[in-house]
C-alpha atoms as a PDB file:
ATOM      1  CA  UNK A   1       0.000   0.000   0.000  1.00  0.00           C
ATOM      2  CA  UNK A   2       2.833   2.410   0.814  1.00  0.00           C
ATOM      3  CA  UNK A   3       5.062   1.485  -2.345  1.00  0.00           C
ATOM      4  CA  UNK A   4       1.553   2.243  -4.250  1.00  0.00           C
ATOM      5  CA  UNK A   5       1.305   5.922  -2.384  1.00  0.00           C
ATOM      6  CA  UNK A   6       4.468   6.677  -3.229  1.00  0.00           C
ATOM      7  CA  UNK A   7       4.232   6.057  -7.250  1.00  0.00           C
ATOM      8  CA  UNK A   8       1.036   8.132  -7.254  1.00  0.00           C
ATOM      9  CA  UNK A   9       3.124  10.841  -5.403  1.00  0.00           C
ATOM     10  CA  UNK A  10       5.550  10.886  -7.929  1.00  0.00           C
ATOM     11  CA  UNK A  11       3.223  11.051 -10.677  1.00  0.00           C
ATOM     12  CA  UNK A  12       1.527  13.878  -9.253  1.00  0.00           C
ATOM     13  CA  UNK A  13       4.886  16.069  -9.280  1.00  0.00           C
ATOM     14  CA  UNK A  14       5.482  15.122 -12.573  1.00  0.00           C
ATOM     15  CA  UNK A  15       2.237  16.255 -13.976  1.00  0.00           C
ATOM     16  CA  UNK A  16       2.682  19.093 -12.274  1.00  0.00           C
ATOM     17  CA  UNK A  17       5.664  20.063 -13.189  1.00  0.00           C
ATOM     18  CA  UNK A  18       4.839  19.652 -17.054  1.00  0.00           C
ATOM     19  CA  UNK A  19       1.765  21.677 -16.458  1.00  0.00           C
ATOM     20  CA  UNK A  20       4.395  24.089 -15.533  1.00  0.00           C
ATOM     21  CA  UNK A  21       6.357  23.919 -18.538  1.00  0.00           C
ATOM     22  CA  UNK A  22       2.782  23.987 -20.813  1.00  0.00           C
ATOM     23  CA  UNK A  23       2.389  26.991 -19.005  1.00  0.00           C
ATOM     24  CA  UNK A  24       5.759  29.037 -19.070  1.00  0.00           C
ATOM     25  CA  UNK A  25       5.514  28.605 -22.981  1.00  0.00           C
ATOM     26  CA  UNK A  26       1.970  29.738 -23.083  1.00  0.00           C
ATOM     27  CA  UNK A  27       2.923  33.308 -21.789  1.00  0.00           C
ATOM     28  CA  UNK A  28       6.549  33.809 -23.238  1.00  0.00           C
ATOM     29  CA  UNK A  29       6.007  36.572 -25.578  1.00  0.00           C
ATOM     30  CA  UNK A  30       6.106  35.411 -29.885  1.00  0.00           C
ATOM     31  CA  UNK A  31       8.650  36.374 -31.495  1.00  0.00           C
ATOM     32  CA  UNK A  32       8.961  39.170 -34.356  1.00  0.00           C
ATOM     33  CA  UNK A  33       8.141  37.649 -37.482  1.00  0.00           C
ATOM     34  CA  UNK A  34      11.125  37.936 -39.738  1.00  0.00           C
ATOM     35  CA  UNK A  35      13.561  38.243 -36.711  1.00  0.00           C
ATOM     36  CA  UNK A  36      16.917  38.892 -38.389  1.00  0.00           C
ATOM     37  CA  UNK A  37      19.898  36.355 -38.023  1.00  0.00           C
ATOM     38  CA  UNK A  38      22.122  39.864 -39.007  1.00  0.00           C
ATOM     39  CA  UNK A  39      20.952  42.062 -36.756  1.00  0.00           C
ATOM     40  CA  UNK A  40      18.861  40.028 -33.881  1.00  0.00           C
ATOM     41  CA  UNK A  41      18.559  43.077 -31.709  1.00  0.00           C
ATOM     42  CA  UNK A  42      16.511  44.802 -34.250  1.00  0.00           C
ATOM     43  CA  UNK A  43      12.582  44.379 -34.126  1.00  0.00           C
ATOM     44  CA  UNK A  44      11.623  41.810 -36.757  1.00  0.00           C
ATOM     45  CA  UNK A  45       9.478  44.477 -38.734  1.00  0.00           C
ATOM     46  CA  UNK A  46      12.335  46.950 -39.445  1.00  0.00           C
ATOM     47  CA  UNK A  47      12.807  45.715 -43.160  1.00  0.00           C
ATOM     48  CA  UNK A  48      14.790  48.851 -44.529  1.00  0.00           C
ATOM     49  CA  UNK A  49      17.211  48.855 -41.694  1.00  0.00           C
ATOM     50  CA  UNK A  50      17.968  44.903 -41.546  1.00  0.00           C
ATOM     51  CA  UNK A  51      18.205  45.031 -45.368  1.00  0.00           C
ATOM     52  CA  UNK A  52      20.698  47.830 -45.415  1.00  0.00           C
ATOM     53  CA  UNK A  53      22.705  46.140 -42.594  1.00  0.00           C
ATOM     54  CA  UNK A  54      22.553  42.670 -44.674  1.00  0.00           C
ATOM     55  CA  UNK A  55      23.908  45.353 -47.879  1.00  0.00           C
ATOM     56  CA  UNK A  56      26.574  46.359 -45.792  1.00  0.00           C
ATOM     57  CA  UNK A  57      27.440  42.805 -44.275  1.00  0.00           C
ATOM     58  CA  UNK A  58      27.842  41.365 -47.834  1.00  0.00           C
ATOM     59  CA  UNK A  59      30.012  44.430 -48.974  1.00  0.00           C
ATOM     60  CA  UNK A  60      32.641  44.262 -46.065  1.00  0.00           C
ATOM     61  CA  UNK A  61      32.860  40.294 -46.901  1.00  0.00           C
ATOM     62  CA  UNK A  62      33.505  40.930 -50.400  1.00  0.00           C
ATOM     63  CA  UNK A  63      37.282  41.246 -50.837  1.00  0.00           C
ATOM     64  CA  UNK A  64      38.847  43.294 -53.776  1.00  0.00           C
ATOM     65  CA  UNK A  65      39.315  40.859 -56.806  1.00  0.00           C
ATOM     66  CA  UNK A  66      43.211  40.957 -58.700  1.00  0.00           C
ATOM     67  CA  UNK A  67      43.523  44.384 -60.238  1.00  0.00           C
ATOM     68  CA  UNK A  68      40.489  45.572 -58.856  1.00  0.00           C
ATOM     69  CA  UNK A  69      40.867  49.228 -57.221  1.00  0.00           C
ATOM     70  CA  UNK A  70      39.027  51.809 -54.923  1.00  0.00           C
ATOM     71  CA  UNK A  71      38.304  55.929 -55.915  1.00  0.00           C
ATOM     72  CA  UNK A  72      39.089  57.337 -52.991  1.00  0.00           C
ATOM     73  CA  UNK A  73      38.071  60.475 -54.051  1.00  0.00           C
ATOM     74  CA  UNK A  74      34.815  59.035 -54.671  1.00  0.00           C
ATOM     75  CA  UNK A  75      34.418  55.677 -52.725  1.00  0.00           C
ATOM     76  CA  UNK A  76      31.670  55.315 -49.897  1.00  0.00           C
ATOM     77  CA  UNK A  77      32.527  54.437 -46.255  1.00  0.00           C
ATOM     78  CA  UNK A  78      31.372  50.531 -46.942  1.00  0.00           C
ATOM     79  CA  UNK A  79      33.532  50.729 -50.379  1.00  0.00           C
ATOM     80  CA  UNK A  80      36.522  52.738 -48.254  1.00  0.00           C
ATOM     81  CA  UNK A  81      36.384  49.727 -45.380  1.00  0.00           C
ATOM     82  CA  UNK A  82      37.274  46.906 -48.332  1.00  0.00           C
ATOM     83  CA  UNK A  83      40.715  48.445 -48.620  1.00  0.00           C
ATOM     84  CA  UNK A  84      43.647  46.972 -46.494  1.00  0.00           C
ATOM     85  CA  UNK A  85      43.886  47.630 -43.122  1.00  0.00           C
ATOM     86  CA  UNK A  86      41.031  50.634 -43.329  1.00  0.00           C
ATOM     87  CA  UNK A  87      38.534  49.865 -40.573  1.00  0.00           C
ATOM     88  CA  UNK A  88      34.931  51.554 -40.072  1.00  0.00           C
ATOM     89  CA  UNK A  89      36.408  54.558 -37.603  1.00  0.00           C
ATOM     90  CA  UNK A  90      39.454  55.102 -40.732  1.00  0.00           C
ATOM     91  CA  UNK A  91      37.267  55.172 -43.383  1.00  0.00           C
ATOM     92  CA  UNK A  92      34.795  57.841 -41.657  1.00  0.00           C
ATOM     93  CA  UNK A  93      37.800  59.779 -41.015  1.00  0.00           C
ATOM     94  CA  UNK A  94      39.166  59.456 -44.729  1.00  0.00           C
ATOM     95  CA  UNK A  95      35.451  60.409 -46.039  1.00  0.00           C
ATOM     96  CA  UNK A  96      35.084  63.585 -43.859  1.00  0.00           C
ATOM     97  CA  UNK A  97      38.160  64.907 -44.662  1.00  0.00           C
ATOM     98  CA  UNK A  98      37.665  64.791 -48.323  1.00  0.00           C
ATOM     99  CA  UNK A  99      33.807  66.225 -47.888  1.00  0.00           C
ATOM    100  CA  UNK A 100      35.462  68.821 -45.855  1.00  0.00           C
ATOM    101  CA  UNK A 101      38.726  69.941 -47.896  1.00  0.00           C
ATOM    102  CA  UNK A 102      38.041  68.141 -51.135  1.00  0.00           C
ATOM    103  CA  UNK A 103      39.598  65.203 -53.160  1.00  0.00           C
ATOM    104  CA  UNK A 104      42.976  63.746 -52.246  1.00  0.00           C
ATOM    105  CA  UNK A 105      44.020  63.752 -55.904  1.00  0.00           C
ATOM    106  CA  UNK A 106      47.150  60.555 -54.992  1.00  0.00           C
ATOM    107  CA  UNK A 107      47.658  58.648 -52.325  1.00  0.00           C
ATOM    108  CA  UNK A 108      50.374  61.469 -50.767  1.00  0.00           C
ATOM    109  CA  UNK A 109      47.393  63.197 -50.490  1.00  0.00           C
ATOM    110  CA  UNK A 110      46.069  60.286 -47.878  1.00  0.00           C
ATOM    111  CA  UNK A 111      48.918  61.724 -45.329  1.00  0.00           C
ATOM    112  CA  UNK A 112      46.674  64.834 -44.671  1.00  0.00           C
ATOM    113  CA  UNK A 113      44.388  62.197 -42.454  1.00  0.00           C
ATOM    114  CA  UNK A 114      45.453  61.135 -38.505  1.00  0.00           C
ATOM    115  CA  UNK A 115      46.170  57.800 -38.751  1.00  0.00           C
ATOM    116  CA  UNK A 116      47.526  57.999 -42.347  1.00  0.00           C
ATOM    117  CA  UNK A 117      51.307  57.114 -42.448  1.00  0.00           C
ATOM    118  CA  UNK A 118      54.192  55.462 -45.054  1.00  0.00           C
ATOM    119  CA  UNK A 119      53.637  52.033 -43.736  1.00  0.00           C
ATOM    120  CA  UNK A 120      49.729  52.383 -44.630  1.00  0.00           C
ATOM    121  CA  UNK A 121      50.422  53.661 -47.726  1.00  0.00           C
ATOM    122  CA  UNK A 122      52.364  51.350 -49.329  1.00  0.00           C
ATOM    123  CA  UNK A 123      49.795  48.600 -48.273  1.00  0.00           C
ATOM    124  CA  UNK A 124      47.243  50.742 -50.145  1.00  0.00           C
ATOM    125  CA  UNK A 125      49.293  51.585 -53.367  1.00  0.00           C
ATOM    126  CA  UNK A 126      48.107  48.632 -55.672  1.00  0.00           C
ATOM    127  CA  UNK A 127      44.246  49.231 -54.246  1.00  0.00           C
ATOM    128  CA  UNK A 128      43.820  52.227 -54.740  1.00  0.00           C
ATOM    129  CA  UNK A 129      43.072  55.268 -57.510  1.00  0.00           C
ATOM    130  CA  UNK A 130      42.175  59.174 -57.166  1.00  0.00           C
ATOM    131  CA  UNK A 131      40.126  60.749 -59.897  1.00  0.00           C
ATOM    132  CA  UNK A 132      39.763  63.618 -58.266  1.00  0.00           C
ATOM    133  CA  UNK A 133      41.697  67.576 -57.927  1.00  0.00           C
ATOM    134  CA  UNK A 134      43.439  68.560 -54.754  1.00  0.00           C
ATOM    135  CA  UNK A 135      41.494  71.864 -53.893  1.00  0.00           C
ATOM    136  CA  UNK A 136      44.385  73.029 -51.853  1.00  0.00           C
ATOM    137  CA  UNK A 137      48.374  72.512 -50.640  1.00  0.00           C
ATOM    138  CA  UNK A 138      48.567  71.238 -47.110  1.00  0.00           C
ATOM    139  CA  UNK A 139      51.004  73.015 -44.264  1.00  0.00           C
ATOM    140  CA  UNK A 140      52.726  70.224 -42.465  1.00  0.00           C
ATOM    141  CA  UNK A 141      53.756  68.000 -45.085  1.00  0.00           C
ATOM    142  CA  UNK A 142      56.917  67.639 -46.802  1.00  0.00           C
ATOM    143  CA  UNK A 143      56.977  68.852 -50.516  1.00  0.00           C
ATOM    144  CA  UNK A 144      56.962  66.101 -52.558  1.00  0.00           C
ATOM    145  CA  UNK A 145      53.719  64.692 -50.474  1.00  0.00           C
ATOM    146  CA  UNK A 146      51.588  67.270 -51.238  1.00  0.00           C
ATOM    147  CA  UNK A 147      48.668  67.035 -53.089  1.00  0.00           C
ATOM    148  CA  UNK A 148      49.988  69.727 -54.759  1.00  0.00           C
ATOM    149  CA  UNK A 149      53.074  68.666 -55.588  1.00  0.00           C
ATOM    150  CA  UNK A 150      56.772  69.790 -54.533  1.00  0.00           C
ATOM    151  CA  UNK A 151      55.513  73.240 -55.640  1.00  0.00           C
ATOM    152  CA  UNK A 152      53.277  72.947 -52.544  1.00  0.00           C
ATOM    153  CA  UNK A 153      49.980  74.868 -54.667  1.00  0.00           C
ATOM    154  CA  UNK A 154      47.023  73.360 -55.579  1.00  0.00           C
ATOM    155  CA  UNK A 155      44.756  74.685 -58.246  1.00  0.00           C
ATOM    156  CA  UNK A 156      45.006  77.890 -59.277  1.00  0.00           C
ATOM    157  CA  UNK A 157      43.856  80.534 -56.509  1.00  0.00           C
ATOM    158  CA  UNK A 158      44.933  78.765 -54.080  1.00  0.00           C
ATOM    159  CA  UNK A 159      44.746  80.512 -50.285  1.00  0.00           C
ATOM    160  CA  UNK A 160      47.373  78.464 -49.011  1.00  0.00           C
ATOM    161  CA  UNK A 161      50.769  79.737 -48.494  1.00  0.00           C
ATOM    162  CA  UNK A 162      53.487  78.931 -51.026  1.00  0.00           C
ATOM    163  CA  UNK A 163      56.546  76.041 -49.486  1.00  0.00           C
ATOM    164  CA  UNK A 164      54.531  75.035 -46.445  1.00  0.00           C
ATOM    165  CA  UNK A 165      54.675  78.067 -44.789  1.00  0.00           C
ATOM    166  CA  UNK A 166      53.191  79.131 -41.722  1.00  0.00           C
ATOM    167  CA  UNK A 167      49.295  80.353 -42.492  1.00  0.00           C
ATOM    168  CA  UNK A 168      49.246  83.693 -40.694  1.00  0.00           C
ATOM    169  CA  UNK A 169      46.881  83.379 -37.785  1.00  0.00           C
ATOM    170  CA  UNK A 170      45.354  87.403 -37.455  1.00  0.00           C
ATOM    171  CA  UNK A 171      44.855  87.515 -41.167  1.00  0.00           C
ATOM    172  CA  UNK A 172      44.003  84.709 -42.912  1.00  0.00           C
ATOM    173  CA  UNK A 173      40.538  83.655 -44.120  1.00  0.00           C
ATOM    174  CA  UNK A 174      38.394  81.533 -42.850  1.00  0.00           C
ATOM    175  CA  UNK A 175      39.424  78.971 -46.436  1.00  0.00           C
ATOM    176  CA  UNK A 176      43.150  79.844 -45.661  1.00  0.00           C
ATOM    177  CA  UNK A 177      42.848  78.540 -42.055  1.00  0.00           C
ATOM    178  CA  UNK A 178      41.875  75.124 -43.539  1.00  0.00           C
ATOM    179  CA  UNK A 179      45.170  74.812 -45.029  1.00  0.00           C
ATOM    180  CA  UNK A 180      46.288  73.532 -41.994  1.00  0.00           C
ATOM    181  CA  UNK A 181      45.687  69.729 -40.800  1.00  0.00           C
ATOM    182  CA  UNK A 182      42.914  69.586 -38.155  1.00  0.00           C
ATOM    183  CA  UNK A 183      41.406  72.613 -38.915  1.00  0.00           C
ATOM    184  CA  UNK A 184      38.164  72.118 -40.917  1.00  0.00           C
ATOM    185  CA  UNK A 185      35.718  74.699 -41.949  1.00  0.00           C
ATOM    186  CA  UNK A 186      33.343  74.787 -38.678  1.00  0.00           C
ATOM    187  CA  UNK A 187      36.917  75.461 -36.608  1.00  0.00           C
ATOM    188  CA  UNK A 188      37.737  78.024 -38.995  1.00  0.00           C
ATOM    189  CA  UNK A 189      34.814  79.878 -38.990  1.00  0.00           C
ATOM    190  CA  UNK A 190      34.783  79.926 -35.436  1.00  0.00           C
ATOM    191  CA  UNK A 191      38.397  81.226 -35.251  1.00  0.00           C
ATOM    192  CA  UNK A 192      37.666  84.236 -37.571  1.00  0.00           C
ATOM    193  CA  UNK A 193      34.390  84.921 -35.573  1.00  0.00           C
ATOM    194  CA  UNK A 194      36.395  84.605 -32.216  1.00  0.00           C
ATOM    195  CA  UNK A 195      39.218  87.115 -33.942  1.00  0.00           C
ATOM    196  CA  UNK A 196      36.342  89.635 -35.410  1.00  0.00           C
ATOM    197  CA  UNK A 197      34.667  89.980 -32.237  1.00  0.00           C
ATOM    198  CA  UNK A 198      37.891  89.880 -29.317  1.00  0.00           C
ATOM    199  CA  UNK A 199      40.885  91.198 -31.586  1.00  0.00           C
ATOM    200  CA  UNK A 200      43.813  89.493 -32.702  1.00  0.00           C
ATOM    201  CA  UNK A 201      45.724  86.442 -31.404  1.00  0.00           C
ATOM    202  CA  UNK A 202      49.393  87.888 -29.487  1.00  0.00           C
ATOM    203  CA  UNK A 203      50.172  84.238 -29.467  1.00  0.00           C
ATOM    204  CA  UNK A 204      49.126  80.872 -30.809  1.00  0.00           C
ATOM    205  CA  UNK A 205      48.624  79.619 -27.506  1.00  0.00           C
ATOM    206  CA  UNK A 206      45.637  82.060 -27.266  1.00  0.00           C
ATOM    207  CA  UNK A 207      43.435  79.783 -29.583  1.00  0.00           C
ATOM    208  CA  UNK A 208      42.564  77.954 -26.822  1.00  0.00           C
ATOM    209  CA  UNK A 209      39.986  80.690 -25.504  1.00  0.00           C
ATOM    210  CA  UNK A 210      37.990  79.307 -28.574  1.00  0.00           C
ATOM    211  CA  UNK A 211      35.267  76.457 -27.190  1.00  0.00           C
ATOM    212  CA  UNK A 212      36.662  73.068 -28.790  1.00  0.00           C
ATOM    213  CA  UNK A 213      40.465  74.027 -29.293  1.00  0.00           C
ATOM    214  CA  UNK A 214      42.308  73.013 -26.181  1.00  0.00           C
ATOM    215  CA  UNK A 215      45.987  73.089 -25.496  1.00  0.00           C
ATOM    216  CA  UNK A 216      46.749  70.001 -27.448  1.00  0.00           C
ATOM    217  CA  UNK A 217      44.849  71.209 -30.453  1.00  0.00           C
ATOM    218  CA  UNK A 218      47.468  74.065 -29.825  1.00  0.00           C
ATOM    219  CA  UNK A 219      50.536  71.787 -30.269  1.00  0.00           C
ATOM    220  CA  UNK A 220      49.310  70.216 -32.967  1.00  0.00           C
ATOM    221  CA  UNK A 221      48.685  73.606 -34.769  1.00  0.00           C
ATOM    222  CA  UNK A 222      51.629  75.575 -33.593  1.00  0.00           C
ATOM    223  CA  UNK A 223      54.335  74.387 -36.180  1.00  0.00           C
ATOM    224  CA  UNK A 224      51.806  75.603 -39.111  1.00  0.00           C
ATOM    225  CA  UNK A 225      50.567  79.289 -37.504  1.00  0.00           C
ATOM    226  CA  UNK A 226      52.435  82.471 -37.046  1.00  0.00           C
ATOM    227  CA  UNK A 227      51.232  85.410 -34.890  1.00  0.00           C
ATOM    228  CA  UNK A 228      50.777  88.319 -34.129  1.00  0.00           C
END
């Protein structure tokens, strides 16, 4: 009689634990139809944004075929990221600076971007192509790497400064400013607005009263800047 207690005992547990079961599935939420194996964070019923992330997936796992090359002057951020050793945060970098200050027009031109040095360059020689025009010489680099060439102009009207020199802090335009590395239009403008409205710079170390330059922006800028 006992033995037959205890065997209807146990079967009562067990049905209730699979009731349990039957009963956790029953209220765990359904899942998003077309739940993305890309992207499973995304809600199911974003379409445009898991098929742009599947685009971009199947770009970056494309490798450049023998021969094949990348505009740089022209190339997106996903075509930019197929070169060697160019990762997402490069090839931003690479595309701003050429929205900002215009086509590289060679790959010496590449050196104007942080990150950008000979060892790079050479990997990116045989992958690479520039259809584009440098706009403008760059302060900072040696002669025969600028865009320019050794003559250190760009096209003709250049503002920049003939040789690399210094760009002269008090007077140059706001266009002029951007011939030296880091400074982009939005940072120039706001230099020749600080200038117009406080007076002129008695030293290059007086930049950094401008909101966004601090003193390291300083160093970097020093070598290409003369005031007053």
């Amino acid at each position: 009689m006992a033995v037959r207690d205890e065997r209807r005992a146990v079967l009562l547990l067990a049905a209730l634990a699979a009731l349990g079961g039957v009963y956790r599935i029953a209220r765990a939420p359904a899942a998003h139809p077309g739940a993305s194996l890309i992207a499973p964070e995304l809600r199911g019923e974003d379409v445009a944004r898991q098929a742009a992330l599947s685009r971009r997936a199947e770009a970056l796992a494309r490798p450049l075929l023998p021969g094949e090359r990348v505009d740089v002057d022209r190339a997106s951020v996903e075509e930019l990221e197929r070169l060697p050793r160019i990762g997402r945060e490069l090839a931003r970098r690479i595309a701003e600076d050429r929205d900002a200050r215009g086509p590289f027009g060679g790959l010496a031109g590449l050196r104007r971007v942080t990150g950008i040095g000979p060892a790079l360059l050479a990997a990116l020689e045989r992958a690479t192509t520039f259809s584009g025009t440098p706009r403008q010489a760059w302060p900072g680099l040696g002669a025969a790497e600028r865009p320019g060439g050794p003559s250190g102009r760009g096209a003709a009207g250049d503002p920049c400064p003939a040789d690399g020199q210094p760009v002269a802090l008090n007077s140059a335009t706001a266009e002029a400013l951007q011939c030296v590395r880091g400074i982009g239009p939005a940072l120039a403008a706001r230099i020749v607005q600080d200038r117009a409205a406080r007076g002129p710079f008695g030293r290059i170390e007086e930049l950094d009263r401008i909101p966004g330059i601090g003193l390291r922006l300083v160093g970097r800028f020093r070598p290409f800047l003369r005031a007053p």
